[in-house]
Each structure stands twice: as structure tokens, then as C-alpha cells.
C-alpha atoms as a PDB file:
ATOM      1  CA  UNK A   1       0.000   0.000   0.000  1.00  0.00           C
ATOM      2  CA  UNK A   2       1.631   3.752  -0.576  1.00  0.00           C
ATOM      3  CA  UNK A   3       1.779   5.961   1.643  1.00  0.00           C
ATOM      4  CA  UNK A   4      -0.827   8.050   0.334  1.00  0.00           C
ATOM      5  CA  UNK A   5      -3.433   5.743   0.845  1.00  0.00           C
ATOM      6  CA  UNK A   6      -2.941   4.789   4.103  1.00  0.00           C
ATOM      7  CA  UNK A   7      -3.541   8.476   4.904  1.00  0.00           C
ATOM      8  CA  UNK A   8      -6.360   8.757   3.226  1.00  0.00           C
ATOM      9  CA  UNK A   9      -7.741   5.794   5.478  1.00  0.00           C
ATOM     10  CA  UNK A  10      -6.821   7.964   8.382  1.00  0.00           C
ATOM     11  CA  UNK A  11      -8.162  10.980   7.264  1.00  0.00           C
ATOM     12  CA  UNK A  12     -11.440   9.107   6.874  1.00  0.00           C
ATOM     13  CA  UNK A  13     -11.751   9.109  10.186  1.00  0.00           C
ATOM     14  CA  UNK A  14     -11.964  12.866  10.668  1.00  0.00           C
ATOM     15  CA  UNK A  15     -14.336  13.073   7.575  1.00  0.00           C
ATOM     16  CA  UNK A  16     -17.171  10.605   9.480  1.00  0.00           C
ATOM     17  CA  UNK A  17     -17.761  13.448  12.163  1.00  0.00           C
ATOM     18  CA  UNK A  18     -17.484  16.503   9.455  1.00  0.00           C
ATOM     19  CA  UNK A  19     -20.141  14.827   7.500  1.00  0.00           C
ATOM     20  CA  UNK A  20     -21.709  13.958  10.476  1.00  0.00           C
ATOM     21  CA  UNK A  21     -22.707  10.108   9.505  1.00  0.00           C
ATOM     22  CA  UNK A  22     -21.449   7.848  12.838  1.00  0.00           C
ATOM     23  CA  UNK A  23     -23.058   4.872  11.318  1.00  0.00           C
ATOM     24  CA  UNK A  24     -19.501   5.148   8.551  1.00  0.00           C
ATOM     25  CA  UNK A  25     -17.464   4.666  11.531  1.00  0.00           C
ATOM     26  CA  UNK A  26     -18.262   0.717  10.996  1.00  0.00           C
ATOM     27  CA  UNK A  27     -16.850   1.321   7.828  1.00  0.00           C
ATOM     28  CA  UNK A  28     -13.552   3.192   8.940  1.00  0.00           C
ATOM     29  CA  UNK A  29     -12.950   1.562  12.204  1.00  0.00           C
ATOM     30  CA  UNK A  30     -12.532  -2.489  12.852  1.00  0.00           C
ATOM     31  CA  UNK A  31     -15.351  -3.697  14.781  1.00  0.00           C
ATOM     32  CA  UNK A  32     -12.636  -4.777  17.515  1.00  0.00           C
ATOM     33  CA  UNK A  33     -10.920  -1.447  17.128  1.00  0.00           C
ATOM     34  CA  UNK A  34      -9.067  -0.215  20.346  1.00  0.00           C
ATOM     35  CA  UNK A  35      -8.698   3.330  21.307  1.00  0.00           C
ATOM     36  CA  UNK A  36      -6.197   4.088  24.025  1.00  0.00           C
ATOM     37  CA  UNK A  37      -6.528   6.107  26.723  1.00  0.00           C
ATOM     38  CA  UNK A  38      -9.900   3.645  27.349  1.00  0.00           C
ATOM     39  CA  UNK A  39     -12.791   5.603  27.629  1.00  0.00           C
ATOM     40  CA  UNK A  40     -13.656   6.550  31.110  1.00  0.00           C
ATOM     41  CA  UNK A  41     -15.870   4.440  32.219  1.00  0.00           C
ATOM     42  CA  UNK A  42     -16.864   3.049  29.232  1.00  0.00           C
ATOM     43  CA  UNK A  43     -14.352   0.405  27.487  1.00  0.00           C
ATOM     44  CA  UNK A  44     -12.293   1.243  24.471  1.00  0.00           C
ATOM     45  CA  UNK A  45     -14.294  -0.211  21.848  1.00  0.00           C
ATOM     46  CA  UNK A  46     -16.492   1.226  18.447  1.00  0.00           C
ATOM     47  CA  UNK A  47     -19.762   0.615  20.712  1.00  0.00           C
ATOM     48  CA  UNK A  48     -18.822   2.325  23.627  1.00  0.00           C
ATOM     49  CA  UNK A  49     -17.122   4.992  21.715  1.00  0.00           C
ATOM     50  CA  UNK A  50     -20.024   5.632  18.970  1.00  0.00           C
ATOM     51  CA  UNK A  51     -22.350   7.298  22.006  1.00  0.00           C
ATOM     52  CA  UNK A  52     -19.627   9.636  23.097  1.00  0.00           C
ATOM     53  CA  UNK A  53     -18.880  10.823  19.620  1.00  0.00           C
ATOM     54  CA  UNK A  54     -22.531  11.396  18.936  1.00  0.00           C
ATOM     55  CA  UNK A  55     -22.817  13.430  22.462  1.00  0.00           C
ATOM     56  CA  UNK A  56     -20.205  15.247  21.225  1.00  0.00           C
ATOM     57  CA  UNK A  57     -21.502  15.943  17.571  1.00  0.00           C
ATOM     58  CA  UNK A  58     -24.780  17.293  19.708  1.00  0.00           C
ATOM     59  CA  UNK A  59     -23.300  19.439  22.060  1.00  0.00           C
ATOM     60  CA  UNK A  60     -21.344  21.159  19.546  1.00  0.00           C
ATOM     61  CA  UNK A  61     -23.241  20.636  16.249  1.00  0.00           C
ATOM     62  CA  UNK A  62     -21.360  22.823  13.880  1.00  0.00           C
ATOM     63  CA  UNK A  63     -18.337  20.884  15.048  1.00  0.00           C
ATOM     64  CA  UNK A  64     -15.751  21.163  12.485  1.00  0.00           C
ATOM     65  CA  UNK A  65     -12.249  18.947  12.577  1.00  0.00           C
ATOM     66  CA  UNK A  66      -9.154  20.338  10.672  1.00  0.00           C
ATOM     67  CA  UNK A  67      -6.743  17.701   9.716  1.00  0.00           C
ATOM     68  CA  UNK A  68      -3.281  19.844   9.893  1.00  0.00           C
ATOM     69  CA  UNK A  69      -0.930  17.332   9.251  1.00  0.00           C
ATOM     70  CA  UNK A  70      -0.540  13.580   9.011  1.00  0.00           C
ATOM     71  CA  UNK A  71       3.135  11.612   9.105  1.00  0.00           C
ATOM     72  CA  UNK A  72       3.527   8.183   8.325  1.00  0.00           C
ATOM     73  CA  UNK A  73       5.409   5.501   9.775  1.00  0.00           C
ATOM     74  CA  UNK A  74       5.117   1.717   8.563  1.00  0.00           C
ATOM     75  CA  UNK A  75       1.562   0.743   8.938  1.00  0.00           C
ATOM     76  CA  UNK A  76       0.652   3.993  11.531  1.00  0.00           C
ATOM     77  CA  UNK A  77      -0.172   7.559  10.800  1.00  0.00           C
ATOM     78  CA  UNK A  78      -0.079  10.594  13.234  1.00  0.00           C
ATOM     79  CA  UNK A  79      -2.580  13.400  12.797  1.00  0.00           C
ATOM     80  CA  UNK A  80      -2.437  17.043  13.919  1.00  0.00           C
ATOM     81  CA  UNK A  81      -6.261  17.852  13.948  1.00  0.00           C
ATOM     82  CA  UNK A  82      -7.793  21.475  15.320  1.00  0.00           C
ATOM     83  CA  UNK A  83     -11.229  21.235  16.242  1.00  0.00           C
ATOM     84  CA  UNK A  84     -13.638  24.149  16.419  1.00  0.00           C
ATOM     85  CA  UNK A  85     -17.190  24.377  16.744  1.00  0.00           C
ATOM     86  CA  UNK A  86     -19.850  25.866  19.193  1.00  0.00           C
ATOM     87  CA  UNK A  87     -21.132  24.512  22.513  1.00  0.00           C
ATOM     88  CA  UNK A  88     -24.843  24.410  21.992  1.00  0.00           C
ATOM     89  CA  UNK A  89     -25.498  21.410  24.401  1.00  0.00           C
ATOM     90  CA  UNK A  90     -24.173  19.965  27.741  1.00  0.00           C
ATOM     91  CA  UNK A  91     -20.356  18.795  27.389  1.00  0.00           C
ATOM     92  CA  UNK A  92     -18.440  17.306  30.046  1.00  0.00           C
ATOM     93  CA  UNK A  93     -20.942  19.016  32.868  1.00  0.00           C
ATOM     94  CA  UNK A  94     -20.559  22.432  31.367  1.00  0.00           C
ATOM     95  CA  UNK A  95     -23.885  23.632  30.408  1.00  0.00           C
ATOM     96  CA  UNK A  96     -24.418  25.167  26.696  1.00  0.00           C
ATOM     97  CA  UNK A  97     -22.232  29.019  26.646  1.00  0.00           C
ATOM     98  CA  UNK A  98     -22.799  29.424  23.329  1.00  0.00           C
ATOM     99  CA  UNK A  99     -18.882  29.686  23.056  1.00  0.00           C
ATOM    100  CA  UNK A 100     -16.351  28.913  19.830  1.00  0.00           C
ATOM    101  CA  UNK A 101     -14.022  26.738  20.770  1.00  0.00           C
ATOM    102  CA  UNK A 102     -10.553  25.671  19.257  1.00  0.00           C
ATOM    103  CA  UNK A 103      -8.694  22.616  21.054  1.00  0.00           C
ATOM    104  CA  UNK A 104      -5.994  20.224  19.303  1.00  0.00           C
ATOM    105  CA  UNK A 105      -6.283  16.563  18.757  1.00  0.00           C
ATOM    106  CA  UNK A 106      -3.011  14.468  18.472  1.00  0.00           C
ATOM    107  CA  UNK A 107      -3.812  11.042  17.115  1.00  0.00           C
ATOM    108  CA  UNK A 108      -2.015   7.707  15.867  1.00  0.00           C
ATOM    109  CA  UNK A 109      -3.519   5.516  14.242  1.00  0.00           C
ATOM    110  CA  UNK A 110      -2.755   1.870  13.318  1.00  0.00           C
ATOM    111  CA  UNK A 111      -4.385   0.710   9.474  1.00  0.00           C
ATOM    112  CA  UNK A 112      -4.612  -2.989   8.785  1.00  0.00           C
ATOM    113  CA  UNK A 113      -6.297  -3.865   5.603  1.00  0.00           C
ATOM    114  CA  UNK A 114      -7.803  -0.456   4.573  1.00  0.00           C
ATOM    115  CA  UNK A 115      -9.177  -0.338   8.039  1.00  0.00           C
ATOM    116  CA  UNK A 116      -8.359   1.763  11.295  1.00  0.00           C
ATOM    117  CA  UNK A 117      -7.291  -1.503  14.068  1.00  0.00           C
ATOM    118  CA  UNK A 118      -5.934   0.528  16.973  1.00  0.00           C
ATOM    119  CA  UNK A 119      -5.823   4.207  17.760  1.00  0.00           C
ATOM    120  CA  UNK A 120      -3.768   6.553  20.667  1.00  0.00           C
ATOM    121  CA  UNK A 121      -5.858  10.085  20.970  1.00  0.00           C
ATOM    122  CA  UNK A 122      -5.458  12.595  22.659  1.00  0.00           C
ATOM    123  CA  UNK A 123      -7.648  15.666  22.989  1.00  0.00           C
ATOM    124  CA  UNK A 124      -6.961  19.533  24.654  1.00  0.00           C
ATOM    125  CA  UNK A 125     -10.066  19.506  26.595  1.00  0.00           C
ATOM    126  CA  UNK A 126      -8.618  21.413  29.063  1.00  0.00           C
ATOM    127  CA  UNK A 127      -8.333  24.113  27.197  1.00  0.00           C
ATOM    128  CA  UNK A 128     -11.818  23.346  25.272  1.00  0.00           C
ATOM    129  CA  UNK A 129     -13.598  23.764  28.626  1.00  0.00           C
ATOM    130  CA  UNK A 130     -11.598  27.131  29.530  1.00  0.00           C
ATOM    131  CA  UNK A 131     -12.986  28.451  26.487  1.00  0.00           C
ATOM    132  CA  UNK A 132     -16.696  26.945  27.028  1.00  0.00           C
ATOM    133  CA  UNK A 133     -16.364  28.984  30.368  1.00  0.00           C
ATOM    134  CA  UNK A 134     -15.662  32.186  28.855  1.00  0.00           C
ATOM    135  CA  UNK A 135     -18.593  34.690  29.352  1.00  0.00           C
END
């Protein structure tokens, strides 16, 4: 596989929340995918991690993520991703501000046969709920 395309599988990723379409993340992800840190509370599999993402897409519906760069390395790619969007529901206790935010996202991301297997992610949420706090 060139290294293109195993970026573009990455990059898929990102594209599932911008279209806003969770149900392609069973096309993108392996059905045993792994995502590490585990999800508080809630595993570190595509079931468990399909709700979150969908709180997420709600709470900030306009939500918008920039990939900024992507390296390769073997069969993993790291992505740079911004995320923006506006906090029009609950997210992570903080009721809706109405507030832009702009946080990073640092990802790797294993791809075995055209398919995300294993993913490290990190988020600046932090920062994200600094900025929902804003008035």
C-alpha cells in the first residue's frame, strides 16, 4: 500500500464526524478497534465509543475537525487535527455558553487492511472547557 493511501484511510476518520454520519465509523474503524486512553468508564471499543462521539456531535453541532498534518510511519499515521465548533449542548458538565471553541487533537492511528485496528488520541479539553467557560 503507498503511503498516500494509508492516509487517506486515516483521514477518513476525521471526515465521518465533518459529515456527520457515525453509522460510517463501521466502515472506517474495525469492529474490535481499540482506542487508548480507554474511555472513562466506558471500554475502548467502536460501541462504547459511537455514544460519546454522537454526544459530542450534539453538544457542539457545527463541530468542524481540521486535519493539519498527518506523518507516516510503517503501517501507523499521526494526525495534527484542530477542532472548532460551538457549545450548543451539555459537554463534560458544562452547560451550553454558546462559546467557539478551538482545542488540538493528536492522534495515531494503526491501518490494517484499509481499516483503522488501533488508535492513541489525545484531545486539549482542558483548554476546550476554559474556552466553554468564557462569558
Amino acid at each position: 500500500m503507498n503511503h498516500s493511501a494509508l492516509k487517506q484511510i486515516a483521514r477518513r476518520f476525521y471526515d465521518v464526524f465533518n459529515q456527520r454520519n457515525l453509522e460510517d465509523l463501521y466502515q472506517v474503524l474495525y469492529p474490535n478497534w481499540v482506542i487508548h486512553p480507554e474511555l472513562p468508564g466506558a471500554g475502548s471499543n467502536i460501541q462504547k465509543y459511537q455514544p460519546i462521539a454522537a454526544a459530542l456531535l450534539e453538544a457542539f453541532s457545527d463541530l468542524h475537525i481540521n486535519v493539519e498534518d498527518t506523518i507516516e510511519e510503517g503501517d501507523t499515521v499521526a494526525v495534527r487535527a484542530v477542532i472548532t465548533g460551538t457549545q450548543q449542548g451539555e459537554w463534560l458538565g458544562v452547560s451550553p455558553s454558546g462559546q467557539r471553541i478551538q482545542i488540538l487533537a493528536h492522534d495515531f492511528h494503526r491501518i490494517e487492511a484499509d481499516r483503522i485496528a488501533e488508535s492513541w488520541h489525545v484531545e486539549d479539553w482542558l483548554l476546550g472547557m476554559q474556552q466553554m467557560r468564557v462569558n
